[in-house]
PDB file of N, CA and C in Angstrom:
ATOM      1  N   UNK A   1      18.400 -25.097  -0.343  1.00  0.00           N
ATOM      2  CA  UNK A   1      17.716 -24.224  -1.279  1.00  0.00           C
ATOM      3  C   UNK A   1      16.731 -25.041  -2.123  1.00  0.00           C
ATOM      4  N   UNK A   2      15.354 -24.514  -2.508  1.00  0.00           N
ATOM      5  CA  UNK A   2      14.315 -24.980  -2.960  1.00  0.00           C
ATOM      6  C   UNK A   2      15.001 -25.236  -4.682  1.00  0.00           C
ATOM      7  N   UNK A   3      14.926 -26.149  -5.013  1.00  0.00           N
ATOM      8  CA  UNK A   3      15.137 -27.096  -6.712  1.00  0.00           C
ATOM      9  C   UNK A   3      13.780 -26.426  -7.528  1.00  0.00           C
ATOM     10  N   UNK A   4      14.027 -25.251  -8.136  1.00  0.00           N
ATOM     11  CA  UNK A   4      13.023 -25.139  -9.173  1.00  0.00           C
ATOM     12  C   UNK A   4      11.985 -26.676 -10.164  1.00  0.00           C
ATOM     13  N   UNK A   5      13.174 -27.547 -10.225  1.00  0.00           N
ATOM     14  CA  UNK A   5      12.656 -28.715 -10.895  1.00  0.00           C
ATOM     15  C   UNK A   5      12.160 -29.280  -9.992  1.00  0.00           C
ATOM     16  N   UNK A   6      12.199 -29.463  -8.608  1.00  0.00           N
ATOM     17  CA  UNK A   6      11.362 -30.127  -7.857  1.00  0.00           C
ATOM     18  C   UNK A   6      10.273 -29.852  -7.849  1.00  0.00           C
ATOM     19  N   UNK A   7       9.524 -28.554  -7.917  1.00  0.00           N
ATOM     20  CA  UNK A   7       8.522 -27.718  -7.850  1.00  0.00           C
ATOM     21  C   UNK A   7       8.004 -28.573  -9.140  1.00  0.00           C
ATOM     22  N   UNK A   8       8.654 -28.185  -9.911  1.00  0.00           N
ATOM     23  CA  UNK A   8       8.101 -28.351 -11.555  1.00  0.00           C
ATOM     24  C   UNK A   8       7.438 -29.951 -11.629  1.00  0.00           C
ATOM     25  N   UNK A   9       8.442 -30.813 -11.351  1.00  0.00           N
ATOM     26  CA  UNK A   9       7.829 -32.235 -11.039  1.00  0.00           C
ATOM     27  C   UNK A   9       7.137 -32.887 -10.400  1.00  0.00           C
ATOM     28  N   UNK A  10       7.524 -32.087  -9.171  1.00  0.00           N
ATOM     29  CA  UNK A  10       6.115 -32.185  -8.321  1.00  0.00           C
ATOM     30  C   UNK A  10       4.468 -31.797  -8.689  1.00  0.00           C
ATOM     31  N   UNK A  11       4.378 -31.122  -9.399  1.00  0.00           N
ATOM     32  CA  UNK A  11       3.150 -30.086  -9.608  1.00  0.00           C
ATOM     33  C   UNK A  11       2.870 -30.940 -11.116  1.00  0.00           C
ATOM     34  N   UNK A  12       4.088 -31.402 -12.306  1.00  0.00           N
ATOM     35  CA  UNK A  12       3.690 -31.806 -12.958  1.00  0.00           C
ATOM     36  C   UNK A  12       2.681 -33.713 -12.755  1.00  0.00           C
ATOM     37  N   UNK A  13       3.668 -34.565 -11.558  1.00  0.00           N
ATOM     38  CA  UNK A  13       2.995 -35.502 -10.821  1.00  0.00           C
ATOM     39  C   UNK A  13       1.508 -35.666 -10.598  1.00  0.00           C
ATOM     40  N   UNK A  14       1.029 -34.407  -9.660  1.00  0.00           N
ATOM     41  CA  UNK A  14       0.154 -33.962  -8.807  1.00  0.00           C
ATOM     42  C   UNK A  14      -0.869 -32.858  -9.418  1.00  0.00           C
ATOM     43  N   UNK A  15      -0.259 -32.482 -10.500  1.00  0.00           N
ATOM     44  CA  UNK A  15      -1.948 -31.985 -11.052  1.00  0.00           C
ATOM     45  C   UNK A  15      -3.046 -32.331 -11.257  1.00  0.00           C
ATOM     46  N   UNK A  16      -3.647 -32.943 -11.360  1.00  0.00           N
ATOM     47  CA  UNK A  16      -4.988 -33.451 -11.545  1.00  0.00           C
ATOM     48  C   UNK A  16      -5.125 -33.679 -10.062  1.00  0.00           C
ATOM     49  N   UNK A  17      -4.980 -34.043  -9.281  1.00  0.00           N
ATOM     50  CA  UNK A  17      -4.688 -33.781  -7.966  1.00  0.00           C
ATOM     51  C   UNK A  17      -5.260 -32.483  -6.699  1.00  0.00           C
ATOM     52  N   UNK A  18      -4.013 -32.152  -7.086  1.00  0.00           N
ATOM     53  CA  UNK A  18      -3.892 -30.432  -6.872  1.00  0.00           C
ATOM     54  C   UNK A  18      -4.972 -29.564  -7.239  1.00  0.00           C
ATOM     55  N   UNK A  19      -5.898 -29.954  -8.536  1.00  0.00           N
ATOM     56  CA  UNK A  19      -6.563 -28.990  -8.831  1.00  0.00           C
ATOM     57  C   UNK A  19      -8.275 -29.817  -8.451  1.00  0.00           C
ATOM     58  N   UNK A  20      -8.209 -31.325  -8.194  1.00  0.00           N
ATOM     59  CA  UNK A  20      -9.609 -31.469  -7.777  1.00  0.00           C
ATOM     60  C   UNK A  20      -9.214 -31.327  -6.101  1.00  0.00           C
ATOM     61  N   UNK A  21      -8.074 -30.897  -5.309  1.00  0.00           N
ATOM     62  CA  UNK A  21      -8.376 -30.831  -3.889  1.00  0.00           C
ATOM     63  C   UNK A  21      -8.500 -29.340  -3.736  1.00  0.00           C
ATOM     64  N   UNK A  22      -8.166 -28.260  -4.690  1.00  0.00           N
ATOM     65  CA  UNK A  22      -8.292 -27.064  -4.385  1.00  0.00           C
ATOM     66  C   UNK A  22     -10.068 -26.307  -4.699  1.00  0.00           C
ATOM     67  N   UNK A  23     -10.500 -27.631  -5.680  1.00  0.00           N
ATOM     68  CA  UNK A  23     -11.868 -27.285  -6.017  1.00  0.00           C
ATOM     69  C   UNK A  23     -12.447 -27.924  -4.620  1.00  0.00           C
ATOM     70  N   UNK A  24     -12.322 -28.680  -4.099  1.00  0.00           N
ATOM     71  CA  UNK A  24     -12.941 -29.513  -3.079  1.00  0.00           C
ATOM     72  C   UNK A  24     -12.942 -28.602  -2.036  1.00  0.00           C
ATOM     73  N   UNK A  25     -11.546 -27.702  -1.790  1.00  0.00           N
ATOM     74  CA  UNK A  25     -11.401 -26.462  -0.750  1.00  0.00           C
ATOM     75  C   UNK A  25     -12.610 -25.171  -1.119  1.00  0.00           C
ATOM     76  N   UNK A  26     -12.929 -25.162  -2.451  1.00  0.00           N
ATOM     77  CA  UNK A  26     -13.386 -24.148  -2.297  1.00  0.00           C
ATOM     78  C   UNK A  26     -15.007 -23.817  -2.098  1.00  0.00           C
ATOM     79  N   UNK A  27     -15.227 -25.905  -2.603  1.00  0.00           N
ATOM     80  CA  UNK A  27     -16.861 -25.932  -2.088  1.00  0.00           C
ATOM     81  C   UNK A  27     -17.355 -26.226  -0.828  1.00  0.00           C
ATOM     82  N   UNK A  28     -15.972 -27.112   0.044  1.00  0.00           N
ATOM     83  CA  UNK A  28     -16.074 -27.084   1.279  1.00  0.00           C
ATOM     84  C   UNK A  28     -16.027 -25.325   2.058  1.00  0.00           C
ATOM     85  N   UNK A  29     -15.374 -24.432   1.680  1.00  0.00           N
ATOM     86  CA  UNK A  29     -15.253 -23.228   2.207  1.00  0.00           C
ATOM     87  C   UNK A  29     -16.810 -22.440   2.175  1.00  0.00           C
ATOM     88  N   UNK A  30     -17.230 -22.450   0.544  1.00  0.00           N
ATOM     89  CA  UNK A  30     -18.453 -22.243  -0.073  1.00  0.00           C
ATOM     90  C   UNK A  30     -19.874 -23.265   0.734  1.00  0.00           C
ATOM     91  N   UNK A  31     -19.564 -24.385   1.297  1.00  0.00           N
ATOM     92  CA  UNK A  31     -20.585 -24.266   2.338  1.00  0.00           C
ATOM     93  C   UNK A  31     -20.796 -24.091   3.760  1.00  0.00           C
ATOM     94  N   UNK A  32     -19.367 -23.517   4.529  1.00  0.00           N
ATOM     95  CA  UNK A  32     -19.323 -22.813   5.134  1.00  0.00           C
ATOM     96  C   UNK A  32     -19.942 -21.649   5.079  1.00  0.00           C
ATOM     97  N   UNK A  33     -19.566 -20.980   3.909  1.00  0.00           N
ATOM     98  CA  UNK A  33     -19.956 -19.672   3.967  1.00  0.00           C
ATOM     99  C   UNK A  33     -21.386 -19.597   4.058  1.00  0.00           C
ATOM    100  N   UNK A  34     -22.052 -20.330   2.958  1.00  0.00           N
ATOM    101  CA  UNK A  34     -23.636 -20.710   3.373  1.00  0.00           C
ATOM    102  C   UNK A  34     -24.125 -20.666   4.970  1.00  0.00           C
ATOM    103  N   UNK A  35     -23.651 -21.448   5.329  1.00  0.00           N
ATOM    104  CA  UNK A  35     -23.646 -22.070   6.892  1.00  0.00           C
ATOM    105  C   UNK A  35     -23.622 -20.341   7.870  1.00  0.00           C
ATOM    106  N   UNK A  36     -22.558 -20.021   7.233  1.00  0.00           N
ATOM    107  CA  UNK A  36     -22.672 -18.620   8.279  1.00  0.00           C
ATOM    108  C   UNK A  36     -24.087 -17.716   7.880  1.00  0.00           C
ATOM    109  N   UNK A  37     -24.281 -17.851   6.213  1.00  0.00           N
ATOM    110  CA  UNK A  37     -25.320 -16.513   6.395  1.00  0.00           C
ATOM    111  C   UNK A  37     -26.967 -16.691   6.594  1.00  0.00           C
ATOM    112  N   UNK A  38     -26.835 -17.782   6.880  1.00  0.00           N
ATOM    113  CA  UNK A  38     -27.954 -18.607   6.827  1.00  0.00           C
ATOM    114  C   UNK A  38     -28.115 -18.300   8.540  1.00  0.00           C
ATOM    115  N   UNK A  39     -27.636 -17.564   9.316  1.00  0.00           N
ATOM    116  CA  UNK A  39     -28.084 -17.534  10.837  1.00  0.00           C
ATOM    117  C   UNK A  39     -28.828 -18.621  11.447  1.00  0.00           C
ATOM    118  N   UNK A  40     -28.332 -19.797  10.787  1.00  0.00           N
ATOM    119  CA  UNK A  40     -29.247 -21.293  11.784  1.00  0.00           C
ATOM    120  C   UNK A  40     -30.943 -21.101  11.604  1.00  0.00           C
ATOM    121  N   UNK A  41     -31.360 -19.770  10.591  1.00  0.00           N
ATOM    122  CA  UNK A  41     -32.418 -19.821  10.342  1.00  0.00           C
ATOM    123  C   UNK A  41     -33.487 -19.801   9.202  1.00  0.00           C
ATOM    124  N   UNK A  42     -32.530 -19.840   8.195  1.00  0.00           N
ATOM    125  CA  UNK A  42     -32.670 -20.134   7.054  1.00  0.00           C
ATOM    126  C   UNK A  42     -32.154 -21.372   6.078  1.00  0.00           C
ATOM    127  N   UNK A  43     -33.624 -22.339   6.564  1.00  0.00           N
ATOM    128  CA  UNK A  43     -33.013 -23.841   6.018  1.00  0.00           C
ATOM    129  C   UNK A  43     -32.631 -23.753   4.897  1.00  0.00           C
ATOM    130  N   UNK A  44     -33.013 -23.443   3.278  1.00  0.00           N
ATOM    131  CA  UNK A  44     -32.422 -23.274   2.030  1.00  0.00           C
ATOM    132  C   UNK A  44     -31.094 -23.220   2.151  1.00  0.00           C
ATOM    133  N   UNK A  45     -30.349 -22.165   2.738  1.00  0.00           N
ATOM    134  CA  UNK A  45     -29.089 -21.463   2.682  1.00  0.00           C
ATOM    135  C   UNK A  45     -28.090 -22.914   3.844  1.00  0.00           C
ATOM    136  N   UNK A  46     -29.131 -23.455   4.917  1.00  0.00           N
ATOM    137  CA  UNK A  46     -28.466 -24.651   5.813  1.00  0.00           C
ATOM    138  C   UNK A  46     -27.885 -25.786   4.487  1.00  0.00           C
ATOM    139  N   UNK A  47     -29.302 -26.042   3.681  1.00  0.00           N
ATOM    140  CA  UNK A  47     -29.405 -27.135   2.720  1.00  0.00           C
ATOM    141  C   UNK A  47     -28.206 -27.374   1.979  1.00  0.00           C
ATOM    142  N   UNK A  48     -27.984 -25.870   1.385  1.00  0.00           N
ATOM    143  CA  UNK A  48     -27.098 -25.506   0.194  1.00  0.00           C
ATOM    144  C   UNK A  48     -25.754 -25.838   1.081  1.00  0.00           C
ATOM    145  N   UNK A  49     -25.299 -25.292   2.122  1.00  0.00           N
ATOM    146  CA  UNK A  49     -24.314 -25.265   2.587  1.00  0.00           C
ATOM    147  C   UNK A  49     -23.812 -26.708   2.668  1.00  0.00           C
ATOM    148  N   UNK A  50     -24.281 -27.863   3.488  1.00  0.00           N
ATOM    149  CA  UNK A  50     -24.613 -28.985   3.369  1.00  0.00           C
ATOM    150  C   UNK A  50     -24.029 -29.828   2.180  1.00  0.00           C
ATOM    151  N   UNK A  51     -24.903 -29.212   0.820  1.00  0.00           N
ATOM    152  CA  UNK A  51     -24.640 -29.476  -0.708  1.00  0.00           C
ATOM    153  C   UNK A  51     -23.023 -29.525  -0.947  1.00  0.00           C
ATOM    154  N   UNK A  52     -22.842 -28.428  -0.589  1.00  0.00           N
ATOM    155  CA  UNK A  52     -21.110 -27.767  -0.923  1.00  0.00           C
ATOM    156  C   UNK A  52     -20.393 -28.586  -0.274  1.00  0.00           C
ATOM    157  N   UNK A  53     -20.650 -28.618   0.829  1.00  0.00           N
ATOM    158  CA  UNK A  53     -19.400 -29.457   1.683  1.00  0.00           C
ATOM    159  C   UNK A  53     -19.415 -31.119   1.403  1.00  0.00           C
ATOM    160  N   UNK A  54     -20.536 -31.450   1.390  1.00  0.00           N
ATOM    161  CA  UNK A  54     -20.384 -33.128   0.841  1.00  0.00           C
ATOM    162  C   UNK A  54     -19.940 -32.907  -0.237  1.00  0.00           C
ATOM    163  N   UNK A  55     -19.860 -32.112  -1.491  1.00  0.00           N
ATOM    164  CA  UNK A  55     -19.427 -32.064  -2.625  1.00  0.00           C
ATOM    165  C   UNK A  55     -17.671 -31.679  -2.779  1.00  0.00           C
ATOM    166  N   UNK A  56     -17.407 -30.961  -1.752  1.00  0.00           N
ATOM    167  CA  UNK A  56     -16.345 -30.841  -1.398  1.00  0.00           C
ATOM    168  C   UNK A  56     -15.581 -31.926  -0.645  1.00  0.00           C
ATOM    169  N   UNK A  57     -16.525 -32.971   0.105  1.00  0.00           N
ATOM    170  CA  UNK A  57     -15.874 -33.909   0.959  1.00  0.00           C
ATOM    171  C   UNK A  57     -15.743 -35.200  -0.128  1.00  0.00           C
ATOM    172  N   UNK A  58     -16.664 -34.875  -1.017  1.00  0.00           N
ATOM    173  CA  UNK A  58     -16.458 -35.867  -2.103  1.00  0.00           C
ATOM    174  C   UNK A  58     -14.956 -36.025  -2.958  1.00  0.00           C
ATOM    175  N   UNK A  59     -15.026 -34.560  -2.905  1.00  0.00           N
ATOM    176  CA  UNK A  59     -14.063 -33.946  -4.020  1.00  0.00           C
ATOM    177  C   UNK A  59     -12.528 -34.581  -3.515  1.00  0.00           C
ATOM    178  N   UNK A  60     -12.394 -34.289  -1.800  1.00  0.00           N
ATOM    179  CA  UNK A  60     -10.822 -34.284  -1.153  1.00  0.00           C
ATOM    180  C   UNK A  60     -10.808 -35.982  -1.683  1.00  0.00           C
ATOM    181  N   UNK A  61     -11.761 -36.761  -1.591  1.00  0.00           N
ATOM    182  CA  UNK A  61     -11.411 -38.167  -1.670  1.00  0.00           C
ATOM    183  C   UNK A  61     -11.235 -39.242  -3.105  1.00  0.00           C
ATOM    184  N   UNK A  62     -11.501 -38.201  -3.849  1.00  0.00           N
ATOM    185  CA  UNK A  62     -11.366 -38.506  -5.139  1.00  0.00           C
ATOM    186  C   UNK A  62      -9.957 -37.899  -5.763  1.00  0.00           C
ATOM    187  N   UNK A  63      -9.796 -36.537  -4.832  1.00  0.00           N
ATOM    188  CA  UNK A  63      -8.390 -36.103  -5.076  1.00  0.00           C
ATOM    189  C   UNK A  63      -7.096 -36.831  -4.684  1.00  0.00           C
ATOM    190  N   UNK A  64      -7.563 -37.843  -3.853  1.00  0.00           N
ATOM    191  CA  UNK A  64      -6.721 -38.904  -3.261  1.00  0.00           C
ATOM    192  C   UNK A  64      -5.857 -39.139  -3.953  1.00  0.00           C
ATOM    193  N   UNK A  65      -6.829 -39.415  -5.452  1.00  0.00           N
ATOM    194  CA  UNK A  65      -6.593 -40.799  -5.862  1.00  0.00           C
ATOM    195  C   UNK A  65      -5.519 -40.314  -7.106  1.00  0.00           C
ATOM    196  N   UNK A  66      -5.396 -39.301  -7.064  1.00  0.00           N
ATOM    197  CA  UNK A  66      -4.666 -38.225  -8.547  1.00  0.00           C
ATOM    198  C   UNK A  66      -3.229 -37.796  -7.999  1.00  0.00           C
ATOM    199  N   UNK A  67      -2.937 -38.134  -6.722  1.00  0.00           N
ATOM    200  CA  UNK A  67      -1.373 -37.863  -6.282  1.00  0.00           C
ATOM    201  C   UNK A  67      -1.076 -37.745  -4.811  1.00  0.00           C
ATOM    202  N   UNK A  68       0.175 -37.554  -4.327  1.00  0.00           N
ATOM    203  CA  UNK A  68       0.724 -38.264  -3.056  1.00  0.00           C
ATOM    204  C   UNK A  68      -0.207 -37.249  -1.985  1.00  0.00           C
ATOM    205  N   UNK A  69      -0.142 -38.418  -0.991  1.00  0.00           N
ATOM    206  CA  UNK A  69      -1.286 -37.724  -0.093  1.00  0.00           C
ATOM    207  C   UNK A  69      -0.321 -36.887   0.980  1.00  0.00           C
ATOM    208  N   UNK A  70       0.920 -36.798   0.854  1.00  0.00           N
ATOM    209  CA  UNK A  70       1.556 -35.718   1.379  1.00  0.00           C
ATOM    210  C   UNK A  70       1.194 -34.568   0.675  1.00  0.00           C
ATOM    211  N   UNK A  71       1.477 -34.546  -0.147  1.00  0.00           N
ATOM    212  CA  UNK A  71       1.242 -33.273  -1.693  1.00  0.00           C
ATOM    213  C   UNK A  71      -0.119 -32.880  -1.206  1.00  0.00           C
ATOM    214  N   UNK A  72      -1.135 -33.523  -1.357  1.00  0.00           N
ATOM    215  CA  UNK A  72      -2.518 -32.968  -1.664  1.00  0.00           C
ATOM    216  C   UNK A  72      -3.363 -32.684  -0.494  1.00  0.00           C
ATOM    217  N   UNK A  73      -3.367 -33.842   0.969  1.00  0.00           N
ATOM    218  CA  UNK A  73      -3.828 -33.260   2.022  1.00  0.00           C
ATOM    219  C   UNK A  73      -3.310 -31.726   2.393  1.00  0.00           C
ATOM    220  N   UNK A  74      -2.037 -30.961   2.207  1.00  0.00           N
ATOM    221  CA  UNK A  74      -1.668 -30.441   2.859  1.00  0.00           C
ATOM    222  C   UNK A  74      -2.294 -28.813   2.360  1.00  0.00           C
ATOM    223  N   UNK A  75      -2.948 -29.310   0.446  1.00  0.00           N
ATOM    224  CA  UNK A  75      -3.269 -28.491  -0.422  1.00  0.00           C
ATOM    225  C   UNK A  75      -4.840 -27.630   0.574  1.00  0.00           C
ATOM    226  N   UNK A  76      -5.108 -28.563   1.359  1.00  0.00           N
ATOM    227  CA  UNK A  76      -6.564 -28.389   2.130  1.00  0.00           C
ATOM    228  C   UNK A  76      -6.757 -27.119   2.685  1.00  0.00           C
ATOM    229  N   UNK A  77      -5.231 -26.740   2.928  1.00  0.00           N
ATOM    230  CA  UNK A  77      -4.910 -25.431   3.569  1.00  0.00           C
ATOM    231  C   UNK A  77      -5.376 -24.384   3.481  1.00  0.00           C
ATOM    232  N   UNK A  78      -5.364 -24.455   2.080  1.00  0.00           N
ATOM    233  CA  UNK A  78      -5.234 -23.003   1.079  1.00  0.00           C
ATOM    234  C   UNK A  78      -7.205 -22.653   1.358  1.00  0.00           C
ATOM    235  N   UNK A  79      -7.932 -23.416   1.870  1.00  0.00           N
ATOM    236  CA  UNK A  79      -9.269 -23.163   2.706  1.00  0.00           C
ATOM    237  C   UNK A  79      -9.305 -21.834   3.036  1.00  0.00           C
ATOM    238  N   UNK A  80      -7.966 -22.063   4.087  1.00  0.00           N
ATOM    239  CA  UNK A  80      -8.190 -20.709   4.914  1.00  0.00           C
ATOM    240  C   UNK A  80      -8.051 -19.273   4.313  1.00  0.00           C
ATOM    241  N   UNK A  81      -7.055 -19.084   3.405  1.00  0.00           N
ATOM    242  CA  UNK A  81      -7.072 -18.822   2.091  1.00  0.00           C
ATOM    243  C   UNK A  81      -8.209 -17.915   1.733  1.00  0.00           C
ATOM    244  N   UNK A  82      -9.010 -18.929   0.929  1.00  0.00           N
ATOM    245  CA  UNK A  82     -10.028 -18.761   0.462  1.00  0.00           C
ATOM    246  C   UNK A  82     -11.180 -18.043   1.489  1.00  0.00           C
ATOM    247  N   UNK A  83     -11.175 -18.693   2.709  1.00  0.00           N
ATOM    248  CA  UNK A  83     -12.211 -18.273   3.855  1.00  0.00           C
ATOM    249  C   UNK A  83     -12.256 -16.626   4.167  1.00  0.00           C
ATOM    250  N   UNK A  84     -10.573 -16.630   3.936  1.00  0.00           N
ATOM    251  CA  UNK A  84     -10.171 -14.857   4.916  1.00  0.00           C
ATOM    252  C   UNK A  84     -10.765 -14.079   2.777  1.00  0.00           C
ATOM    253  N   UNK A  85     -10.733 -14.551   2.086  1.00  0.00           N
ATOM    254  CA  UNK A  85     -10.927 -13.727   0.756  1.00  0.00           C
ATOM    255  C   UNK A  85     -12.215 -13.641   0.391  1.00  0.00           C
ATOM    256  N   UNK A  86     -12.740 -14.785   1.157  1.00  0.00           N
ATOM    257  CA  UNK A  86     -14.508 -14.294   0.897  1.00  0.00           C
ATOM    258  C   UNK A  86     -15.136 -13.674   2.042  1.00  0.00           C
ATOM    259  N   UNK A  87     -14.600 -13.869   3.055  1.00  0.00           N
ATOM    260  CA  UNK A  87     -14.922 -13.096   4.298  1.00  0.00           C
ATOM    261  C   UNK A  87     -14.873 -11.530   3.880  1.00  0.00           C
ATOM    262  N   UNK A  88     -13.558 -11.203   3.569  1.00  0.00           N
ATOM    263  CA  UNK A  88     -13.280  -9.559   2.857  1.00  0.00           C
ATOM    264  C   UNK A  88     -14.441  -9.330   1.917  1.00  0.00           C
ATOM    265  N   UNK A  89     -14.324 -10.112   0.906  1.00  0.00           N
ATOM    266  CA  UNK A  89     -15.386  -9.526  -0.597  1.00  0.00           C
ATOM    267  C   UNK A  89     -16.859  -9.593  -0.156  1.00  0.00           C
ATOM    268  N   UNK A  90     -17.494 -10.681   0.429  1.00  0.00           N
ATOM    269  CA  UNK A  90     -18.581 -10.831   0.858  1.00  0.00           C
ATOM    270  C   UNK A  90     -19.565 -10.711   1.993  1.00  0.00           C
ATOM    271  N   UNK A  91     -18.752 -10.617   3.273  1.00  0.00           N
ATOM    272  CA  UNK A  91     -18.721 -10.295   4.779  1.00  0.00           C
ATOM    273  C   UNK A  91     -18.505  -9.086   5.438  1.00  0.00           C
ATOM    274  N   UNK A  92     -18.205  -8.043   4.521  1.00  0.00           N
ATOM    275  CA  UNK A  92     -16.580  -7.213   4.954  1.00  0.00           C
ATOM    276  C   UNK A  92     -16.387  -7.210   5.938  1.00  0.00           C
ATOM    277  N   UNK A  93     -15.514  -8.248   6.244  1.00  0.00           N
ATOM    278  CA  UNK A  93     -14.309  -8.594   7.253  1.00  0.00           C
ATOM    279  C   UNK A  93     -13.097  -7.671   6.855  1.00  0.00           C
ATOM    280  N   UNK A  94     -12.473  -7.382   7.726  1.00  0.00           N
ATOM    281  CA  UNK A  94     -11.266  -7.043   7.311  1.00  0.00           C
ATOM    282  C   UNK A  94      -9.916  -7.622   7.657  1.00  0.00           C
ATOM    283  N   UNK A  95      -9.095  -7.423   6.705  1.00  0.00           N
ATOM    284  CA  UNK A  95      -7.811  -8.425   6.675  1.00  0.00           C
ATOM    285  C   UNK A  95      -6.453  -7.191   6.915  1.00  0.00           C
ATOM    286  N   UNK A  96      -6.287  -7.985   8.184  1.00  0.00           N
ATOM    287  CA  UNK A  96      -4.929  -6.758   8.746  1.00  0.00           C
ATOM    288  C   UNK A  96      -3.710  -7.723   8.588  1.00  0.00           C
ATOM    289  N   UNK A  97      -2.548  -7.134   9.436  1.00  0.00           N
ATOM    290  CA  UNK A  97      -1.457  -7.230   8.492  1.00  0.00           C
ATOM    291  C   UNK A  97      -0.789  -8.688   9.050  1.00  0.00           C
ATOM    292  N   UNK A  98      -1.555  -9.074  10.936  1.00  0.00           N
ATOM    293  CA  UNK A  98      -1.277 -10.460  11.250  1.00  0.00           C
ATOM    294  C   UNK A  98      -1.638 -11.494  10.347  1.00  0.00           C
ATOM    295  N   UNK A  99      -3.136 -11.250   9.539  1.00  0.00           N
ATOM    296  CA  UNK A  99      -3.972 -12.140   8.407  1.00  0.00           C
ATOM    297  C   UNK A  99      -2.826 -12.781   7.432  1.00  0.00           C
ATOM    298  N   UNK A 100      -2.279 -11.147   6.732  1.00  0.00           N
ATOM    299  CA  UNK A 100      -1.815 -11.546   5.415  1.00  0.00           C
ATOM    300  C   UNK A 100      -0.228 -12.537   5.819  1.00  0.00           C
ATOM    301  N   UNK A 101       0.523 -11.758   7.183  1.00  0.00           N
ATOM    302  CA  UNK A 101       1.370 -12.753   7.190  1.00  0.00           C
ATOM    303  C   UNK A 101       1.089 -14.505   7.788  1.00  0.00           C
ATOM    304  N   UNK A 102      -0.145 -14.176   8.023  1.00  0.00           N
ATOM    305  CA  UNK A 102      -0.641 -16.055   8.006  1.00  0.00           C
ATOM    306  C   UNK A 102      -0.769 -16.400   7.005  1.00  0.00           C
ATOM    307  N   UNK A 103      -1.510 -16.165   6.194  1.00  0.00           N
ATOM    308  CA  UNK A 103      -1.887 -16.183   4.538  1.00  0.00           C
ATOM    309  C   UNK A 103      -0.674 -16.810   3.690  1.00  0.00           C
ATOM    310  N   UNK A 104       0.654 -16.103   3.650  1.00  0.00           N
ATOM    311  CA  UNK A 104       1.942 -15.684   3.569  1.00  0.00           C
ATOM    312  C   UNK A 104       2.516 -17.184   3.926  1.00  0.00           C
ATOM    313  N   UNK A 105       2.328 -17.263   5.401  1.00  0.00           N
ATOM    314  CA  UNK A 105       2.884 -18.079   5.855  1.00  0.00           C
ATOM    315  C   UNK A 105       2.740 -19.643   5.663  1.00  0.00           C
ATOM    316  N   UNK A 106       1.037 -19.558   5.270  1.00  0.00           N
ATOM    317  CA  UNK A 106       0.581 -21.056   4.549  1.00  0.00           C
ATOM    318  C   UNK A 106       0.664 -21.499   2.911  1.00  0.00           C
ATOM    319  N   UNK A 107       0.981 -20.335   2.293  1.00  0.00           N
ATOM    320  CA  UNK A 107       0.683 -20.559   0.975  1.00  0.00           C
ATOM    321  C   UNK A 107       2.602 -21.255   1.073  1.00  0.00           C
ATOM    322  N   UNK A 108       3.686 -20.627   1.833  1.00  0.00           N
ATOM    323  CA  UNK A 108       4.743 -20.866   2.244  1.00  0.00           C
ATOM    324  C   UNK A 108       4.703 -22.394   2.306  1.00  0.00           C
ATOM    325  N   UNK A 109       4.294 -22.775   3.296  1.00  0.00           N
ATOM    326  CA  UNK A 109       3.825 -23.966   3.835  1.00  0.00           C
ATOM    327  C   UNK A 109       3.218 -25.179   2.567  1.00  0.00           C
ATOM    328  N   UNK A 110       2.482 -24.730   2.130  1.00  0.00           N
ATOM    329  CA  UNK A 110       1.983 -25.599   0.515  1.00  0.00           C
ATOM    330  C   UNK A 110       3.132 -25.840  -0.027  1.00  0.00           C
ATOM    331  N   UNK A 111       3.473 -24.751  -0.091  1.00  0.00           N
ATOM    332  CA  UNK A 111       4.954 -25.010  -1.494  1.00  0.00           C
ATOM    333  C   UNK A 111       5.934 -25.660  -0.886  1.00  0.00           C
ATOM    334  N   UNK A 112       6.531 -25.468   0.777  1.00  0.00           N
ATOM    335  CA  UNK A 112       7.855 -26.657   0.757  1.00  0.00           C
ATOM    336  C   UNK A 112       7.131 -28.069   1.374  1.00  0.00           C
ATOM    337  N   UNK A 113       6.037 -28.075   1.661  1.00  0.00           N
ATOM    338  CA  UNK A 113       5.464 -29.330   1.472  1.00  0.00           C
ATOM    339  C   UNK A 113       5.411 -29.781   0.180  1.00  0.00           C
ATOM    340  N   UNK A 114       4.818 -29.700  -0.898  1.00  0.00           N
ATOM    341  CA  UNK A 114       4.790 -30.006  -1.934  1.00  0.00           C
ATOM    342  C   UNK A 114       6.037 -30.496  -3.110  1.00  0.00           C
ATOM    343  N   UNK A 115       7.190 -29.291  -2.532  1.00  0.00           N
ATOM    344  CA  UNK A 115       8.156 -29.576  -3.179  1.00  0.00           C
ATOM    345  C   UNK A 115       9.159 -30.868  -2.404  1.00  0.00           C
ATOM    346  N   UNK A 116       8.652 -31.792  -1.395  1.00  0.00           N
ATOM    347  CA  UNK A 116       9.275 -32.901  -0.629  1.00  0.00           C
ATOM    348  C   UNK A 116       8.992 -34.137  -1.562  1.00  0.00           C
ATOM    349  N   UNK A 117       8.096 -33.771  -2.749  1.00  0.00           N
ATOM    350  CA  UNK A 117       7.173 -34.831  -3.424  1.00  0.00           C
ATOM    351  C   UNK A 117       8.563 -35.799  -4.384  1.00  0.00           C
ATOM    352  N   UNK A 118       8.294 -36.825  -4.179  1.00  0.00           N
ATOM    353  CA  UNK A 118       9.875 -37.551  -5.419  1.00  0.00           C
ATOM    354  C   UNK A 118       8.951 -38.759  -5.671  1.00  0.00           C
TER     355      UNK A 118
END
């Protein structure tokens, strides 16, 4: 059974961490998304995309350095996350019920990874 205090210590460890690899997820995602609406034909929107993701690739490696790289690589996840939530709001994609139990299943995945942290 999952140790509430493990969670707690873990997250207290790994914050600063945790929160520059989830920003790093979301500018790496954010120049993806560029990347898609930009149809390979709109350099600005190529440029920007570009922008995001080195800023994001910047971000995972600086997040390194703020807590265990079990803990924080695995935080990278939560991408997909983010990908299927801007896809919906901005794309309309739609998110059926295989999505949410992936979704489900990784945010799952973050947390008993995270909570292995000592």
């Amino acid at each position: 059974m999952i140790k509430m205090n493990s969670i707690i210590l873990s997250l207290k460890k790994n914050k600063i961490g945790i929160m520059l690899i989830l920003t790093a997820a979301l500018f790496t995602v954010g120049g993806q998304y560029f990347w898609k609406i930009s149809n390979m034909h709109n350099m600005l929107f190529i440029l920007i995309g570009f922008l995001f993701y080195s800023i994001g690739a910047v971000g995972m490696i600086i997040a390194f350095k703020y807590g265990s790289f079990s803990v924080i690589h695995p935080m990278m996840s939560m991408g997909y996350i983010f990908t299927v939530l801007l896809g919906y709001y901005f794309l309309n994609e739609i998110i059926n019920i295989e999505k949410i139990i992936g979704l489900i299943l990784i945010m799952l995945g973050v947390v008993l990874v995270g909570v292995g942290d000592e």
